[in-house]
Protein backbone atom coordinates (compact mmCIF):
# COMPACT_ATOMS: atom_id res chain seq x y z
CA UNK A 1 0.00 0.00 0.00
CA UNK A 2 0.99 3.77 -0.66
CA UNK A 3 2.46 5.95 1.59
CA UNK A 4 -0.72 8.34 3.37
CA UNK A 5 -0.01 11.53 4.39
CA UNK A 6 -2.14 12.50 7.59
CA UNK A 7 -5.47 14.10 5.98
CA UNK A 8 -4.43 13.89 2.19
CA UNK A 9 -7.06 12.06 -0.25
CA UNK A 10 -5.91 10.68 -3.95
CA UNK A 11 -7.97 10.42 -6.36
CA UNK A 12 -8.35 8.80 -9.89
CA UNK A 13 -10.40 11.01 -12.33
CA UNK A 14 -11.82 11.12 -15.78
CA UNK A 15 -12.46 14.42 -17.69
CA UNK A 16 -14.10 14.84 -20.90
CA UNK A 17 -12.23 16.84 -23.27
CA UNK A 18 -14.22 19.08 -26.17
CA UNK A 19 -13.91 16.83 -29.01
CA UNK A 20 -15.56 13.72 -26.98
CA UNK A 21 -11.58 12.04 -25.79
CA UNK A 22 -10.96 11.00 -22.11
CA UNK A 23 -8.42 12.01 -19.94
CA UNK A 24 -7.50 9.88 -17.30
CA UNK A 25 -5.04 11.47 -13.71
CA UNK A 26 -4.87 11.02 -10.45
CA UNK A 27 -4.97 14.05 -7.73
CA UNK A 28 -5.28 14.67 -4.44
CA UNK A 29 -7.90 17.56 -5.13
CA UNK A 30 -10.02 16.89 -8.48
CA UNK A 31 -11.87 20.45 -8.66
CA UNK A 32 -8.66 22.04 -8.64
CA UNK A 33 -6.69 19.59 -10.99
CA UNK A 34 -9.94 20.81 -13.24
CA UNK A 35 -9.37 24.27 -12.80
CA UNK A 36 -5.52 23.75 -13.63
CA UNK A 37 -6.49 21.79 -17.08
CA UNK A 38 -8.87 23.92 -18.38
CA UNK A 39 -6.73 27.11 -17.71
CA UNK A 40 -4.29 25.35 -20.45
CA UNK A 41 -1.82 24.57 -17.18
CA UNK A 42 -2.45 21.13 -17.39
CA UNK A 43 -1.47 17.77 -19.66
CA UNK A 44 0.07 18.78 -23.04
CA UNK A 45 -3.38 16.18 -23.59
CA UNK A 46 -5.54 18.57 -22.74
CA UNK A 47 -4.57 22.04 -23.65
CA UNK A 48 -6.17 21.75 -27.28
CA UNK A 49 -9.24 20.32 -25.93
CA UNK A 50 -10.43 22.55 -23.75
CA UNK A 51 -12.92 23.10 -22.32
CA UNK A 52 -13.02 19.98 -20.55
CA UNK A 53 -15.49 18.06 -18.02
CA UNK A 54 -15.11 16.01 -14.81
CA UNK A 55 -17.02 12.98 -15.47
CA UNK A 56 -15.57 9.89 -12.93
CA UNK A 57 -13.79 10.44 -9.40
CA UNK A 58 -12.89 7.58 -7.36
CA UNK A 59 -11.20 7.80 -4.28
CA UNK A 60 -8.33 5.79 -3.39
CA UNK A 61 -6.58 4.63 -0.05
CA UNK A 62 -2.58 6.42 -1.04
CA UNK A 63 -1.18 7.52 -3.66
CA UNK A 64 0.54 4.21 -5.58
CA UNK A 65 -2.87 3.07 -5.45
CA UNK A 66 -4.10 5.98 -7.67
CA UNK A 67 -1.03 5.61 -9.96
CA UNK A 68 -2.21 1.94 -10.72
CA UNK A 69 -5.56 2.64 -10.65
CA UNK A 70 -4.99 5.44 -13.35
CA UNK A 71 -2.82 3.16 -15.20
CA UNK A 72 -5.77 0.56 -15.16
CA UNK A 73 -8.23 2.66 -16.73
CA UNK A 74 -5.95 4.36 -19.66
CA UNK A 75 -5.40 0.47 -20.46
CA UNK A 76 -9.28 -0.07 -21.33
CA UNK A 77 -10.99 1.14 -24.53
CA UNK A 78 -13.52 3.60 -25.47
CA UNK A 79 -16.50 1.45 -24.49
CA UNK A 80 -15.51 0.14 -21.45
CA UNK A 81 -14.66 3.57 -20.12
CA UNK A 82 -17.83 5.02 -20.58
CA UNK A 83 -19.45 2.06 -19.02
CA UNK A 84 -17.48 3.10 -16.11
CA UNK A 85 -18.67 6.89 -16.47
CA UNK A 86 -21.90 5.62 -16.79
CA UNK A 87 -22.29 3.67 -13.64
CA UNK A 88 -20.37 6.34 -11.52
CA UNK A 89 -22.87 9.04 -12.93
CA UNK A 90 -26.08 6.44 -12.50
CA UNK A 91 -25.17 6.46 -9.00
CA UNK A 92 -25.62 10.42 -8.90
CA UNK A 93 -22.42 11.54 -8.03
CA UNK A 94 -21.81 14.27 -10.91
């Protein structure tokens, strides 16, 4: 398991970019890692395909585990990844 600093989350997210792509990065504050892509200060990724959209957050126990975790969802495809959107946003939590 990853090292956990006292009070620090990591996260795993998903953000929609303007011409329909996913972006998958971990954080330890999602809003902000956001904010920081769609002011262009972001992924080289992202800067052209602004403006983008949180879609998927999941929370994870340190931060190796959010490294993997990203690393697990870049590996699937197109379909599979909006399955995952779509059950994370069926549960309400967009």
């Amino acid at each position: 398991m990853g090292l956990r600093m006292a009070g620090r989350n990591f996260y795993c997210y998903i953000l929609e970019c303007a011409d329909g792509t996913y972006y998958t990065g971990w954080t330890t504050d999602p809003l902000r890692r956001l904010n920081t892509h769609n002011r262009g200060a972001g992924a080289r990724y992202t800067r052209a395909r602004r403006p983008l959209r949180l879609v998927y957050v999941e929370t994870q126990p340190g931060q190796t585990e959010a490294m993997r975790r990203e690393l697990q969802i870049k590996r699937l495809n197109r379909n599979r990844k909006k399955a995952l959107i779509d059950a994370y946003q069926g549960e309400g939590k967009t």
